[in-house]
C-alpha atoms as a PDB file:
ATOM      1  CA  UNK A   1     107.792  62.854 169.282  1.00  0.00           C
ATOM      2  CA  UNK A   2     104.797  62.142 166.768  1.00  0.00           C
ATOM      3  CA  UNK A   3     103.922  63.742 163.368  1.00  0.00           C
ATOM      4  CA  UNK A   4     100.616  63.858 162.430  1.00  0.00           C
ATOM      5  CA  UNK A   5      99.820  65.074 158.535  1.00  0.00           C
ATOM      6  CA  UNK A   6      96.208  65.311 157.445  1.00  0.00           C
ATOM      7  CA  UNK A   7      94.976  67.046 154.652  1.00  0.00           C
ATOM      8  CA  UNK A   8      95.387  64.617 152.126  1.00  0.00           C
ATOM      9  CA  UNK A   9      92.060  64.309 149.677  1.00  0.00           C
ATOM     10  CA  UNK A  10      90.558  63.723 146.103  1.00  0.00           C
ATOM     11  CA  UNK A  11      91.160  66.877 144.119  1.00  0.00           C
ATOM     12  CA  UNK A  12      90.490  67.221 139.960  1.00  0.00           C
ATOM     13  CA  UNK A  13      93.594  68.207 138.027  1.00  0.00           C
ATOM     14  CA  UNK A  14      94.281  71.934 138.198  1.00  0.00           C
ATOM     15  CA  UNK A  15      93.253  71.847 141.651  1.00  0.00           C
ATOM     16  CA  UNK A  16      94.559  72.534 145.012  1.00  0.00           C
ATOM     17  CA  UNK A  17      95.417  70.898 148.432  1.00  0.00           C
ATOM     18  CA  UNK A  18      97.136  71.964 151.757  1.00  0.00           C
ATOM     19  CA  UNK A  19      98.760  69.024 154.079  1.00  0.00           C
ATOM     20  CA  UNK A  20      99.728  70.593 157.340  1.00  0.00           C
ATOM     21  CA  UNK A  21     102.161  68.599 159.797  1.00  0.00           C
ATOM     22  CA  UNK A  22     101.733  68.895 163.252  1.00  0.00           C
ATOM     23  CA  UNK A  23     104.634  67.751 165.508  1.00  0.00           C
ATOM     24  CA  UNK A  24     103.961  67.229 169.277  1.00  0.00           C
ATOM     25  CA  UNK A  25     106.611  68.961 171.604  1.00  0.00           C
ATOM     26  CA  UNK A  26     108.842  71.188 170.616  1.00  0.00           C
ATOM     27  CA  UNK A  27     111.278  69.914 168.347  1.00  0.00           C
ATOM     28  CA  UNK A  28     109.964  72.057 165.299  1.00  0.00           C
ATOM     29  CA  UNK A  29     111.576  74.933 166.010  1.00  0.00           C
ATOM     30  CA  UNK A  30     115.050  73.127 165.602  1.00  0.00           C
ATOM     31  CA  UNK A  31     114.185  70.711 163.269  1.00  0.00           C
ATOM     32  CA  UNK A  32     114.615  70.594 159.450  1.00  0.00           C
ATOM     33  CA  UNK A  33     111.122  69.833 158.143  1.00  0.00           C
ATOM     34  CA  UNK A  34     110.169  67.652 155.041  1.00  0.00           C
ATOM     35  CA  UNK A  35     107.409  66.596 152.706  1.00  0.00           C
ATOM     36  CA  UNK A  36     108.381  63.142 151.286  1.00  0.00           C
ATOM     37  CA  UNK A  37     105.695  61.041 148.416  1.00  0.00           C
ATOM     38  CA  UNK A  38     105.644  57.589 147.412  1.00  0.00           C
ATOM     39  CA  UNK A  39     103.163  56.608 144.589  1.00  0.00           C
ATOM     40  CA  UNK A  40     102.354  53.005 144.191  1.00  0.00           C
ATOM     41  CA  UNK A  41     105.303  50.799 142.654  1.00  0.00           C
ATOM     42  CA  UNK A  42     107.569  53.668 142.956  1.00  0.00           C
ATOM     43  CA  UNK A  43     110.333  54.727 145.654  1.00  0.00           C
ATOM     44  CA  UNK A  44     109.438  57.941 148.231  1.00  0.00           C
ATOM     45  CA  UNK A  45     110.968  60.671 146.741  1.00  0.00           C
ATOM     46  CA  UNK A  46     111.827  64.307 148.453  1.00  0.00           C
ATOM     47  CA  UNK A  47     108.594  66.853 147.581  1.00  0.00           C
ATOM     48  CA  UNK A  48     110.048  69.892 149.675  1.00  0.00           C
ATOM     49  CA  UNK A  49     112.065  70.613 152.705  1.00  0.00           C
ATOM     50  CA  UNK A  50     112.459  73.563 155.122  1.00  0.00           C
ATOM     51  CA  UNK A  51     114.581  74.066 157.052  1.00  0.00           C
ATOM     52  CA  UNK A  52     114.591  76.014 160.953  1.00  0.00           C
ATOM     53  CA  UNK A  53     115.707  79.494 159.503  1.00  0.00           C
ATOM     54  CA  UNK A  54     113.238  79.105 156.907  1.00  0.00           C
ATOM     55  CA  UNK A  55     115.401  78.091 154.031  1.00  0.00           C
ATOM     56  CA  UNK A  56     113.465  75.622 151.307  1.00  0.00           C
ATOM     57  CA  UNK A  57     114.335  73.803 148.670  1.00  0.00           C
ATOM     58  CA  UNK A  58     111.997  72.006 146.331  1.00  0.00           C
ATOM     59  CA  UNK A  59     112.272  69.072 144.142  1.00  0.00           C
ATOM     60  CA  UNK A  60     111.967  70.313 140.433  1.00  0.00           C
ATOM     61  CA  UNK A  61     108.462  68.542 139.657  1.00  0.00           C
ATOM     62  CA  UNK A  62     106.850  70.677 142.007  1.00  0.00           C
ATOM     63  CA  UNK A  63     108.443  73.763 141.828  1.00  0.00           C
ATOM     64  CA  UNK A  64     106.173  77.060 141.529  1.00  0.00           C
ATOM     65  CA  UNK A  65     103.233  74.927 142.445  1.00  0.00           C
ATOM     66  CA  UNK A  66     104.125  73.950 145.880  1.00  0.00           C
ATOM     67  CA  UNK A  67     105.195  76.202 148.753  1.00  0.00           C
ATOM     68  CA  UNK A  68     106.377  74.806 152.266  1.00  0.00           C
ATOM     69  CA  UNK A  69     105.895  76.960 155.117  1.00  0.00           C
ATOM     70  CA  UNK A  70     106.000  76.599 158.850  1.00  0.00           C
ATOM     71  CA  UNK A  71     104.529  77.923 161.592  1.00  0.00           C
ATOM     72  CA  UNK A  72     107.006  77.553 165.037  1.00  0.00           C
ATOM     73  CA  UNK A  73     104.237  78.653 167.569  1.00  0.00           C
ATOM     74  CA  UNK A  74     101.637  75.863 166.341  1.00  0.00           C
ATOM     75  CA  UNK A  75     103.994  73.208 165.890  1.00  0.00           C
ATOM     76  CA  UNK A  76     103.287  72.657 162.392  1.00  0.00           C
ATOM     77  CA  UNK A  77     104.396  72.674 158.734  1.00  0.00           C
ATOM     78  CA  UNK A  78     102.152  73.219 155.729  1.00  0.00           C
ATOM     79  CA  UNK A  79     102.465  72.017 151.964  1.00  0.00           C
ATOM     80  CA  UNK A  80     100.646  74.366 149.804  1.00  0.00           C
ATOM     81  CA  UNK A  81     100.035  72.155 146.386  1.00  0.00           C
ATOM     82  CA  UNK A  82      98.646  74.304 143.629  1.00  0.00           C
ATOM     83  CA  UNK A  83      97.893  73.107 140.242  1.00  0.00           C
ATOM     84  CA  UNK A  84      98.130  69.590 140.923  1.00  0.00           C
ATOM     85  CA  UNK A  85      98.423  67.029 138.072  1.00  0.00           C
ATOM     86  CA  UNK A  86      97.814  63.581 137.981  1.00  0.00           C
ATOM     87  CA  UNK A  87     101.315  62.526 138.908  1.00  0.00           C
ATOM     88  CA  UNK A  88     101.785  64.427 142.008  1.00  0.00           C
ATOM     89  CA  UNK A  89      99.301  61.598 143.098  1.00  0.00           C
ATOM     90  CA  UNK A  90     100.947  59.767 145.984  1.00  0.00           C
ATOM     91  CA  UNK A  91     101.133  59.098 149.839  1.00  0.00           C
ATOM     92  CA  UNK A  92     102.703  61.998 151.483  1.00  0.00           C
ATOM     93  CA  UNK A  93     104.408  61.849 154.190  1.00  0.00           C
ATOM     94  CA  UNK A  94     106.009  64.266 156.515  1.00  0.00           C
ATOM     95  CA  UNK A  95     109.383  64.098 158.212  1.00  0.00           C
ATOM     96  CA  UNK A  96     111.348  66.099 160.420  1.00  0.00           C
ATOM     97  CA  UNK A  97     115.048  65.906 161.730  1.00  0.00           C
ATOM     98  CA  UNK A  98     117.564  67.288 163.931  1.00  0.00           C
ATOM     99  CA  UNK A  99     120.791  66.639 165.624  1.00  0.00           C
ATOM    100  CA  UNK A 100     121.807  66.303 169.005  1.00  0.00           C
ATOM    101  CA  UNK A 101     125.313  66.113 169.812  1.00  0.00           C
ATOM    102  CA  UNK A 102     125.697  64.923 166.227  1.00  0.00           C
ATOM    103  CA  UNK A 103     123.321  62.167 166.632  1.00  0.00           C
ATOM    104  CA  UNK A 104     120.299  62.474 164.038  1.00  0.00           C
ATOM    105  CA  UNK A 105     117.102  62.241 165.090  1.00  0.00           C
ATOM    106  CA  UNK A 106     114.531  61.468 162.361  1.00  0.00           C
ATOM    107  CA  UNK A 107     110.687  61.138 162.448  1.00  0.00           C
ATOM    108  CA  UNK A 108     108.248  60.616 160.132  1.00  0.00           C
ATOM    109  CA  UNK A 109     104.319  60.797 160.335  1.00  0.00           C
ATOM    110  CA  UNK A 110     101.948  58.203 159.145  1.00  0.00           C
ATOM    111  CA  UNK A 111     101.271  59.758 155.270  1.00  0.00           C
ATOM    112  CA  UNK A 112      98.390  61.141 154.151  1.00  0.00           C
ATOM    113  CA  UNK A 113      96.779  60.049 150.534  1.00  0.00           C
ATOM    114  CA  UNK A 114      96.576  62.910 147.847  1.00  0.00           C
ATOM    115  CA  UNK A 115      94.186  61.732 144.592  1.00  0.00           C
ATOM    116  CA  UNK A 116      94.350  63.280 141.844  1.00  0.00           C
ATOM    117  CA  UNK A 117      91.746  62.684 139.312  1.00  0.00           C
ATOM    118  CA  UNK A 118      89.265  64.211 136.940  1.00  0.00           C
END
């Protein structure tokens, strides 16, 4: 299983982004989905997280600017980031998860680099 994000950029303050996810095989329609961010000197932190059903969740720094959304027939899951401010500056990376027999499997994509500067 591989997760590739892209979408990642320079955008000025106020701006917006979308960093799609796209998982090879099939695992994304049973897998919780997950936008994780580390900025530089600091640890990766949850951004948003989806799960199969199409429950979210949101940490509070980006909530009602960013919306999470998947899309089961193309394999991929999208991280709408509107109004972006300086500090949602970071490596994003995406992850996805799910259990078999009540072993977790966990995968995470290579990050893709969101700038955020005027």
């Amino acid at each position: 299983v591989q997760l590739q994000a892209s979408g990642g950029g320079l955008v000025q303050p106020g701006g917006s982004l979308r960093l799609s996810c796209a998982a090879s095989g099939s695992i994304l329609s049973r897998a919780v989905m997950g936008w994780y961010r580390q900025a530089p000197g600091k640890q990766r932190e949850l951004v948003a997280v989806i799960g199969s059903g199409g429950s979210n969740n949101y940490a509070d720094s980006v909530k009602g600017r960013f919306t999470i959304s998947r899309d089961n027939a193309k394999n991929t899951v999208y991280l709408q980031m509107d109004n972006l401010k300086p500090e949602d500056a970071a490596v994003y990376y995406c992850n996805a998860y799910y259990y078999v027999l009540a072993q977790k499997r966990d995968y995470w994509g290579q990050g893709t680099e969101v700038t955020v500067s005027s």
